[in-house]
Every structure is written in structure tokens, then in C-alpha cells.
Protein backbone atom coordinates (compact mmCIF):
# COMPACT_ATOMS: atom_id res chain seq x y z
CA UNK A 1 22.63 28.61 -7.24
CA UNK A 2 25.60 27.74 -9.33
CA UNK A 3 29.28 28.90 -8.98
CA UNK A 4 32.82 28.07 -9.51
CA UNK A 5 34.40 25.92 -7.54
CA UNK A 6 38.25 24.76 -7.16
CA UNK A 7 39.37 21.87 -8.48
CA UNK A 8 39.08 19.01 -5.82
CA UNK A 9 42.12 18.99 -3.52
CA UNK A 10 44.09 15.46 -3.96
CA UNK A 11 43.58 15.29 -0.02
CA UNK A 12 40.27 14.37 -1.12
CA UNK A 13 40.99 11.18 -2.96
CA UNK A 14 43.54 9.33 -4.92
CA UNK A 15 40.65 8.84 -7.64
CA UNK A 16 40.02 11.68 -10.06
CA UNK A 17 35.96 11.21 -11.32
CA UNK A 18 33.85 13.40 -13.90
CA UNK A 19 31.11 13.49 -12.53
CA UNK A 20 28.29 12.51 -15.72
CA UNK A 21 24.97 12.88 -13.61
CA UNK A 22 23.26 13.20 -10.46
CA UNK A 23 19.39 11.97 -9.68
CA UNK A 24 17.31 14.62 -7.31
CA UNK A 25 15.28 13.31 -4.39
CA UNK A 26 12.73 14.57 -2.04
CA UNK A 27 16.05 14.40 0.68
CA UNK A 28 17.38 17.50 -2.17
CA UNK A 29 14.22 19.43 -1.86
CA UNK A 30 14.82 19.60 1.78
CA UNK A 31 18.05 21.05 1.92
CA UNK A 32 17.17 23.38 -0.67
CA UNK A 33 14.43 24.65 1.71
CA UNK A 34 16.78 24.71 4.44
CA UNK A 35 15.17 21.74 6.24
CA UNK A 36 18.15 19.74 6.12
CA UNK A 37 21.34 19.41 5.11
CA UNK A 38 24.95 20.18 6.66
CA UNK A 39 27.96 21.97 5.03
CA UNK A 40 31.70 20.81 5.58
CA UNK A 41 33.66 22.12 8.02
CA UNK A 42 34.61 25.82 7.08
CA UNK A 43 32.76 26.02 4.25
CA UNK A 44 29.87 28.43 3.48
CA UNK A 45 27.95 26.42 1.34
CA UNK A 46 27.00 22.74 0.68
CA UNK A 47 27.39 21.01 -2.85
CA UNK A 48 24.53 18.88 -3.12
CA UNK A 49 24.27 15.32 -5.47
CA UNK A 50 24.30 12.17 -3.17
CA UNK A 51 22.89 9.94 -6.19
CA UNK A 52 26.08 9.59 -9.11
CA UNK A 53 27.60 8.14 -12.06
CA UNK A 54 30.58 9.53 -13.03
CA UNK A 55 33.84 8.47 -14.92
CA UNK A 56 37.45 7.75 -13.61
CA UNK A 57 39.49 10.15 -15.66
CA UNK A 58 42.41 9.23 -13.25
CA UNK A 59 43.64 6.57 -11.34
CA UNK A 60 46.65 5.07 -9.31
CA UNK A 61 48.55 2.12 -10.10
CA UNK A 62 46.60 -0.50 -8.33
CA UNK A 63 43.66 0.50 -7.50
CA UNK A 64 41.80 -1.09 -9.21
CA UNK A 65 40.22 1.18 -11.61
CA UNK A 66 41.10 2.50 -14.43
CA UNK A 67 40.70 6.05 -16.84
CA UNK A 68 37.04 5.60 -18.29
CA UNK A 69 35.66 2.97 -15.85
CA UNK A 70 32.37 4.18 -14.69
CA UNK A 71 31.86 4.76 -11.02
CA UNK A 72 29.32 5.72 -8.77
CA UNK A 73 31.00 7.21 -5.04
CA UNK A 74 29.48 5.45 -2.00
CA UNK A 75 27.51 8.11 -0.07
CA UNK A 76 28.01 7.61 3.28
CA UNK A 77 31.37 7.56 4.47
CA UNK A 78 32.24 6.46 8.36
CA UNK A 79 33.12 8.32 11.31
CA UNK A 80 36.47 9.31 12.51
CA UNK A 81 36.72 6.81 15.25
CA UNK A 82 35.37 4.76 14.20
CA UNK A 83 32.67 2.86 15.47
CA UNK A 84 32.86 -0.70 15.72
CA UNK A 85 30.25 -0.83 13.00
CA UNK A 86 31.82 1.67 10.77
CA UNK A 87 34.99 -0.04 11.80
CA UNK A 88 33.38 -3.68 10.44
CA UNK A 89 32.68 -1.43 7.01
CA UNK A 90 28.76 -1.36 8.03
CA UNK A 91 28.71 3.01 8.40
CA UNK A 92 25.42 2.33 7.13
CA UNK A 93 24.84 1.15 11.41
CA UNK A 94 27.06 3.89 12.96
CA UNK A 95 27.00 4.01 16.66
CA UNK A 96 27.48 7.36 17.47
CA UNK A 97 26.12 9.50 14.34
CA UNK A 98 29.62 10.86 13.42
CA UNK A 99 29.28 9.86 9.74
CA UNK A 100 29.30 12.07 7.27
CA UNK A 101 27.41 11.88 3.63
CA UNK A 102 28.35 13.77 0.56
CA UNK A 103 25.45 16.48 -0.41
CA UNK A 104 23.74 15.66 2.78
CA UNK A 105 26.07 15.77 5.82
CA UNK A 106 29.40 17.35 5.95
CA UNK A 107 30.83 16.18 2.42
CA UNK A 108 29.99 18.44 -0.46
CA UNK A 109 28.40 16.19 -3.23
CA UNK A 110 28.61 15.53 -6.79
CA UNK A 111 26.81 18.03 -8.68
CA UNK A 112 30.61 19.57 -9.88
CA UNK A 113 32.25 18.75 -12.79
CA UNK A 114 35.10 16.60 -10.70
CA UNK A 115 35.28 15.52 -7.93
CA UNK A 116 37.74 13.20 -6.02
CA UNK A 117 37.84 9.79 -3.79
CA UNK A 118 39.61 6.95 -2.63
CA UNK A 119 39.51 3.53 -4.07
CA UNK A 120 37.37 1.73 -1.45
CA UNK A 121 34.78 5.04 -1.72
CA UNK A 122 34.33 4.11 -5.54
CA UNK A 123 31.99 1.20 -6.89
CA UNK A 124 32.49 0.05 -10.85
CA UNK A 125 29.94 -0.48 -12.72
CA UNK A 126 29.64 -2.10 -16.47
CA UNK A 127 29.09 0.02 -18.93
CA UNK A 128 25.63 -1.92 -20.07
CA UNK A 129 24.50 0.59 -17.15
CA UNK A 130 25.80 3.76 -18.74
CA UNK A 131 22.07 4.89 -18.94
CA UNK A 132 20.50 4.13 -15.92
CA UNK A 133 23.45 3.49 -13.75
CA UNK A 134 22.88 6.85 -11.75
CA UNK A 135 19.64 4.73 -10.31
CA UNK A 136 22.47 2.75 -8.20
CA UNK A 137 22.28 4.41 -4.68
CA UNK A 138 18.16 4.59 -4.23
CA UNK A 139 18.59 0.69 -5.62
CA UNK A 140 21.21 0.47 -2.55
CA UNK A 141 18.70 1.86 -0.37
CA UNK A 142 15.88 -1.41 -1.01
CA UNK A 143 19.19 -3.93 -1.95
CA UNK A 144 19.81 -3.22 2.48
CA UNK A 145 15.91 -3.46 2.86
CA UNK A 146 16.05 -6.74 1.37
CA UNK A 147 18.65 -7.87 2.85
CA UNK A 148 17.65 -7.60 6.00
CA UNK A 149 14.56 -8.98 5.36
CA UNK A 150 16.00 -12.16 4.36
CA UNK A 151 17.85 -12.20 7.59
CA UNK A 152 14.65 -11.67 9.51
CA UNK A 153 12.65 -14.63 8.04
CA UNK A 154 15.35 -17.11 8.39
CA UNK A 155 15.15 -16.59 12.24
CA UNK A 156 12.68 -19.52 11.35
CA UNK A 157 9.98 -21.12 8.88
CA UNK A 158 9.46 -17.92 6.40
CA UNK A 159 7.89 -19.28 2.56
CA UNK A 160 6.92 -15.45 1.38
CA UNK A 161 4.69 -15.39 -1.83
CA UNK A 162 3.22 -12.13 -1.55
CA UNK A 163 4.86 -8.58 -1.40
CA UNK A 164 3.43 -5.26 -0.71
CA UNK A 165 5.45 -1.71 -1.85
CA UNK A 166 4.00 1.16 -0.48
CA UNK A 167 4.83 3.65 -2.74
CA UNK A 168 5.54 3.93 -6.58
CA UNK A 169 8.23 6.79 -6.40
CA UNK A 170 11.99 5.71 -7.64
CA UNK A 171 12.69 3.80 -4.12
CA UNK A 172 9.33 2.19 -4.20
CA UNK A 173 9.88 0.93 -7.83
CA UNK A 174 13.04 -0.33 -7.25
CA UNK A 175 11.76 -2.34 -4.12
CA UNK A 176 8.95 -3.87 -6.79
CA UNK A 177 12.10 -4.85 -9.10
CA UNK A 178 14.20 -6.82 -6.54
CA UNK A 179 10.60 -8.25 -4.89
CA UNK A 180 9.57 -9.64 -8.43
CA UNK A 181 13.50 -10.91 -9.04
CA UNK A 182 12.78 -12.95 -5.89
CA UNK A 183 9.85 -14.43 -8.28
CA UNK A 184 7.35 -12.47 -5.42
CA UNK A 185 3.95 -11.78 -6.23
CA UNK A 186 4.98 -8.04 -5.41
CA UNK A 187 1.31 -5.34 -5.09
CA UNK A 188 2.49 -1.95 -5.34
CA UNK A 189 0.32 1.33 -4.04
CA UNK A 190 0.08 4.68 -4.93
CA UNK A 191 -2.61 7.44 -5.02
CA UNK A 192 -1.98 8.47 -8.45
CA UNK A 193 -4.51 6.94 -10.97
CA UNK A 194 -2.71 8.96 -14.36
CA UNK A 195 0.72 9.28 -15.25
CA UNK A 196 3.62 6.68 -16.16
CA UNK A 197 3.83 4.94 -12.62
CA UNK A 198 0.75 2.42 -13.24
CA UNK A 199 2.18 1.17 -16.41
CA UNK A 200 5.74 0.83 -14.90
CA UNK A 201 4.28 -1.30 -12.13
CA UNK A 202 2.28 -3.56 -14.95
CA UNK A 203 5.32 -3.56 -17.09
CA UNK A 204 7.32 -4.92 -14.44
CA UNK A 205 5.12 -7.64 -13.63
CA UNK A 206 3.56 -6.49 -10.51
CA UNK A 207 -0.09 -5.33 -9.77
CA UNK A 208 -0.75 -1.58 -9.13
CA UNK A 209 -3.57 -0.32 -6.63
CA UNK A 210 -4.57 3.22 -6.48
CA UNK A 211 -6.90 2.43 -3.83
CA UNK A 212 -5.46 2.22 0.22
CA UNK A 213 -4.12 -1.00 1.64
CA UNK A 214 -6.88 -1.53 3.70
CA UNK A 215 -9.26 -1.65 0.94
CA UNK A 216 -7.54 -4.07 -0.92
CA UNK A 217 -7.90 -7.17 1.24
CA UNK A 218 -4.32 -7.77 1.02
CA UNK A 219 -1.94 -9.78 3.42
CA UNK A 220 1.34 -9.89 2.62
CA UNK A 221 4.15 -11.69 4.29
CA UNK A 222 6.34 -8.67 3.06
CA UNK A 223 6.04 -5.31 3.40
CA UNK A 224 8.09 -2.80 2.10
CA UNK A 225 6.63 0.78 3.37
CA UNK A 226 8.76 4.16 0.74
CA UNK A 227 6.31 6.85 1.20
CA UNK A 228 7.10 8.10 5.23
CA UNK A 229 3.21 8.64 5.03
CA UNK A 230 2.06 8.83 8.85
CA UNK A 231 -1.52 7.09 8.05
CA UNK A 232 0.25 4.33 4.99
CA UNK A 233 3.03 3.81 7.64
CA UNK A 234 0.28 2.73 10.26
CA UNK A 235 -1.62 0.35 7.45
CA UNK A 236 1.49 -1.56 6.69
CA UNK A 237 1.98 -1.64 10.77
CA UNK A 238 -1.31 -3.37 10.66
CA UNK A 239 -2.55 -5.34 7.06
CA UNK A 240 -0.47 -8.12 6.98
CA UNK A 241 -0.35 -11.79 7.41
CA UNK A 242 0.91 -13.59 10.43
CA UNK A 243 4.37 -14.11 10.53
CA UNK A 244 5.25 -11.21 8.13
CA UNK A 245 8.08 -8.62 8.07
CA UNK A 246 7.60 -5.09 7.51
CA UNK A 247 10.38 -3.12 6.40
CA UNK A 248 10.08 0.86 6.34
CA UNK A 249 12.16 2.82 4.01
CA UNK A 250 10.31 6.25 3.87
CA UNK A 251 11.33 9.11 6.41
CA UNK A 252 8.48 10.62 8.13
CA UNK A 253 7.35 14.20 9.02
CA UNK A 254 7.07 15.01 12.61
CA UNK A 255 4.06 17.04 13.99
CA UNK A 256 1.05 14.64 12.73
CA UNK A 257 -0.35 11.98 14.54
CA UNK A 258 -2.48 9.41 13.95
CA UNK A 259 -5.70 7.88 16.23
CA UNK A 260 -4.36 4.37 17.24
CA UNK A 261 -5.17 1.60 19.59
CA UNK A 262 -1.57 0.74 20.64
CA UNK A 263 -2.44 -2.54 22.70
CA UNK A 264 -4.27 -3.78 19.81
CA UNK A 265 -1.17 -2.83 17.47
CA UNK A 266 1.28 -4.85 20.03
CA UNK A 267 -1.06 -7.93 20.40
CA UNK A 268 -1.24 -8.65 16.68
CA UNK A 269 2.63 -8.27 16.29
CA UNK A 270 3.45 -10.40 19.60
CA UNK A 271 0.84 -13.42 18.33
CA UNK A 272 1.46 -12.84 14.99
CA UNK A 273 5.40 -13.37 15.28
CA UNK A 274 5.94 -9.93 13.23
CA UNK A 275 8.93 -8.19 12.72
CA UNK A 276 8.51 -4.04 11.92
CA UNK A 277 11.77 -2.44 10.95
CA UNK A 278 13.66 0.65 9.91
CA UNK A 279 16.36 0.62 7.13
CA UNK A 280 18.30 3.71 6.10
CA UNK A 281 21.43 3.94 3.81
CA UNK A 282 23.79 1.35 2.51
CA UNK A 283 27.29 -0.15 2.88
CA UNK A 284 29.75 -1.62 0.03
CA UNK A 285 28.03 -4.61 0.11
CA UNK A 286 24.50 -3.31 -0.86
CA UNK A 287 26.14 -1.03 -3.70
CA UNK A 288 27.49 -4.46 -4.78
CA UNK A 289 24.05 -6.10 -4.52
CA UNK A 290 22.36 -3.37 -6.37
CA UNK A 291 24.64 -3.30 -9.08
CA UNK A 292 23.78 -6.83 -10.11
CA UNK A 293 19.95 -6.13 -9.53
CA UNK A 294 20.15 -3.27 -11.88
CA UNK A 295 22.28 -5.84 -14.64
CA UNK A 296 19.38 -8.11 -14.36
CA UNK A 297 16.53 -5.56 -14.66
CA UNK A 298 15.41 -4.66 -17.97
CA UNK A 299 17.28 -1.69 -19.69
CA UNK A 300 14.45 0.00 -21.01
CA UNK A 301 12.37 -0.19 -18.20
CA UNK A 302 14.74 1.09 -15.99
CA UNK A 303 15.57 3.98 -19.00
CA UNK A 304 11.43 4.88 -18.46
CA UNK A 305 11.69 5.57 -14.78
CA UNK A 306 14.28 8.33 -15.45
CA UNK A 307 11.24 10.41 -16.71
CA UNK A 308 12.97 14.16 -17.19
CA UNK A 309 17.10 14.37 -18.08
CA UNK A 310 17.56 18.15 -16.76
CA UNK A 311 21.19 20.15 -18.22
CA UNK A 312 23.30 21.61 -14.83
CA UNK A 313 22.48 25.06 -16.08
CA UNK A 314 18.93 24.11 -15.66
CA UNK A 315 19.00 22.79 -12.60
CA UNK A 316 15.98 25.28 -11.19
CA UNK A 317 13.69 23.63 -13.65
CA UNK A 318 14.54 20.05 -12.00
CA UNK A 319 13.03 20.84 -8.75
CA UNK A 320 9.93 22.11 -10.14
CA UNK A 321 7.75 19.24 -9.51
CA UNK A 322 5.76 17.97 -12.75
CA UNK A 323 2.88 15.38 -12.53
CA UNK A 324 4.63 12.84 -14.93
CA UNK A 325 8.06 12.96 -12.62
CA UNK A 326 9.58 9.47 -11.68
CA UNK A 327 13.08 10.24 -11.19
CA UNK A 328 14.74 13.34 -12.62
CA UNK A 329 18.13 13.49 -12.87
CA UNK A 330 20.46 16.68 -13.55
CA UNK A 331 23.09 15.88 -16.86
CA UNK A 332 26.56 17.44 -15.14
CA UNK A 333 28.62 16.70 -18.54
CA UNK A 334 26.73 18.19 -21.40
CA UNK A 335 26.46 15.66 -24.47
């Protein structure tokens, strides 16, 4: 529902943002079906918009940023302790779970007109990403997945040519983007045989298979699994080519299993020298990351994943799901 709000409380921030647009995710349909999703402390209700672009419409003297720079907020902020990873500016690694995210977890988020933040909470973008620059936080999301992935393979020899995405949604697509800036022969897979996400995946430069993993022959050295899909979760646990590393992204629904032969799973990752991984999140250093991955994607490609631009006094229409959805994204300031 909407309502008024009051203005943001300067306690919030020393940054006052106008908040230009928010993208929806699947993590928004869940705490709009009361699956998920936390309010802050004494309040009755929960803002929701964790993916932003907004612009500074005030700032202090050295800070940094200035009236009309555009910003996107950093979702997650750390915990109270803190932690000595929140405490090393990694609350993308808390220890003990105290961190809080705004629209998801104690922090309302940034579906509001305004909304305030500190300096270090705030990333600047250029304004070439005006457009598309409310893509920034899922691009976070695979910017960490990378990242890590690097880190894995230089334990030792690691030569990747071939990437698998499991998944063409907005995180998958975005994983295909940094894989084929890597100059990666990057395979993408979906179910969907109609619709915009086969061309995006051919535009890009990548090669899109509707059919399973398994059926494909494919071994990649890197495997990037976005769909949380119990049976695609288990086929990039198992399709892949000896020394490989197999990041998963997607969050997965509990209650389903899945008929596997566990020793068989283990023996192939032990003599295969395979590394399986979870990734969630991002710090300032993967917002950084993903801001120069989005300056060297291509405009209009990025432009044609936004698929449906929703107005705020719409915003019931956004989560109706339509078969040509990539990313929708709800326009907070009208014009």
C-alpha cells in the first residue's frame, strides 16, 4: 500500500537523496507475501526498495558529494558491534547476523520520495548511467561473485575459457556481462524459448540454451548458478570440468529435495580440485567494481533489460508478473 510518510529524520544521515527509482526483485515479492522481510525497530510497517538511484539534493561541506550527483545507497549496512568483518568494511561477511538492510532487514528502503544517509553509505555514479544506473546493486551482487572467483583460481594454475550462467533473470544477465568483459566464452541457460532474454544473451555475445545443462555437453571451468533451482543447483554441483569453480548466487526454497548419490558428488569435487561456493550481498568495494562494469557495458543493452518502467502510484501493476519481464523497476520521481 502507499502512505505518507515523514520527512527522513537528519539522525538518519548527513546526505539528503531523492530517491529517482527503485528495481523490484523476487526478494520484494517475498516480503510482500509475508515470507520475508523485517521492519525497524518500533515501526509498524517496512518501506521496501533495496535496488536505487537517487539524487543528492543536499550535502555537507566535505563529503564528498555534491547537490545533483547521482547516488545509489549501499544496502547492507553493518552491525552495531561490530564484527571484525563489518569492522574491516566487509558487512557483506558479518559474523554474527546483526546487520541490517534497507527494505529487507530493519532499515526501511527507498521507495519514498527522500530519504537520508551518511557519506560512506552513498556510492556516485556518472551521469552516462542516469538510465540504467538503478541496475547497480544486482550488478554488486555478481561484481562479489566474481571476485571471489578470481580469488579461488589463483590458489593455483586456473586458465578459464568457458563460463556457464544459470539463469537469464537480471542477476544472471549481469553475471553473462562481467563473464564476457573477462573475454569468457560465457553459455547462459534458461527454460524460456520466447521473450527478450534469448536475444539479450546473443546480443551480448554469449550463447543461450533453453535446453538443461546436462544436455548440453558442457564443461565449464566457471559456473555461476542465479536461479536457487534445487535440481539446476545440483547440475552445476556436477557438469563441470576438473578444476572448476562454482559460484551460487540464487537463494533456494526449503522443503524439496533432490535424489543424489552424495559419495559420488564428493569424489568428483575432491579429485577434481573443485571449489562450490555461496556469495550473498556486497561491500563498498563491489559497488565500486560494478559501477565500472556497468560504464563499460553497452548503454542500450543494458536500457533493454529494464523491460517495464512502472509510476509509484502503480506500483500493484509492477508485481504482476508478465512473460516479457527482465527487470521492472518502479519510477519514484514522476518525469
Amino acid at each position: 500500500m502507499l502512505r505518507d510518510v515523514p520527512e527522513p529524520d537528519a539522525a538518519d544521515g548527513q546526505v539528503l537523496v531523492e530517491t529517482l527509482a527503485v528495481g523490484l526483485c523476487g526478494t520484494d515479492a517475498e516480503i510482500t507475501s509475508g515470507e520475508y522481510g523485517e521492519a525497524p525497530a518500533g515501526s509498524p510497517f517496512l518501506i521496501l526498495g533495496h535496488e536505487n538511484i537517487g539524487r543528492v539534493l543536499d550535502a555537507p561541506a566535505g563529503s564528498g558529494l555534491s547537490p545533483r550527483d547521482l547516488v545509489v545507497c549501499i544496502v547492507r549496512r553493518p552491525d552495531p558491534v561490530p564484527c571484525p568483518a563489518c569492522a574491516a568494511g566487509q558487512w557483506d561477511m558479518c559474523r554474527n547476523g546483526r546487520y541490517t538492510e534497507h527494505g529487507i532487514k530493519g532499515l526501511h528502503g527507498f521507495a519514498r520520495e527522500r530519504f537520508r544517509a551518511d557519506p560512506d553509505a552513498l556510492v556516485r555514479l556518472p551521469n552516462t548511467l542516469a538510465d540504467v544506473g538503478v541496475l547497480l546493486e544486482p550488478t554488486t551482487i555478481v561484481a562479489k561473485a566474481w571476485q571471489h572467483i578470481d580469488a579461488i583460481g589463483s590458489r593455483a594454475f586456473f586458465a578459464p575459457k568457458t563460463a556457464v550462467v544459470t539463469g537469464a533473470g537480471p542477476v544472471g544477465l549481469l553475471a553473462a556481462v562481467l563473464g564476457v568483459q573477462r573475454g569468457l566464452d560465457v553459455h547462459v541457460f534458461d527454460q524460456v524459448r520466447a521473450g527478450p532474454k534469448p536475444g539479450l544473451v546473443r546480443e551480448l555475445g554469449a550463447t543461450y540454451h533453453p535446453e538443461s545443462l546436462t544436455d548440453s555437453g558442457i564443461q565449464a571451468d566457471i559456473l555461476v548458478e542465479c536461479t536457487g533451482v534445487a535440481s539446476v543447483v545440483l547440475e552445476t554441483m556436477t557438469c563441470r570440468a576438473l578444476d572448476s569453480v562454482t559460484c551460487l548466487t540464487g537463494v533456494s526454497s526449503t522443503g524439496r529435495t533432490e535424489p543424489v548419490d552424495i559419495g559420488a558428488v564428493n569424489r568428483a569435487l575432491v579429485l577434481g580440485n573443485e571449489s562450490v561456493f555461496g556469495s550473498v550481498n556486497a561491500n563498498r568495494s563491489h559497488y565500486e567494481a560494478a559501477v565500472r562494469a556497468l560504464e563499460q557495458a553497452d548503454s542500450a543493452w543494458l536500457q533493454r533489460l529494464i523491460t517495464r518502467r512502472v509510476p509509484l502510484a502503480d506500483f500493484q501493476d509492477a508485481f504482476r508478473r508478465q512473460d516479457t519481464d527482465v527487470k521492472v523497476v518502479l519510477e519514484v520521481k514522476a518525469g
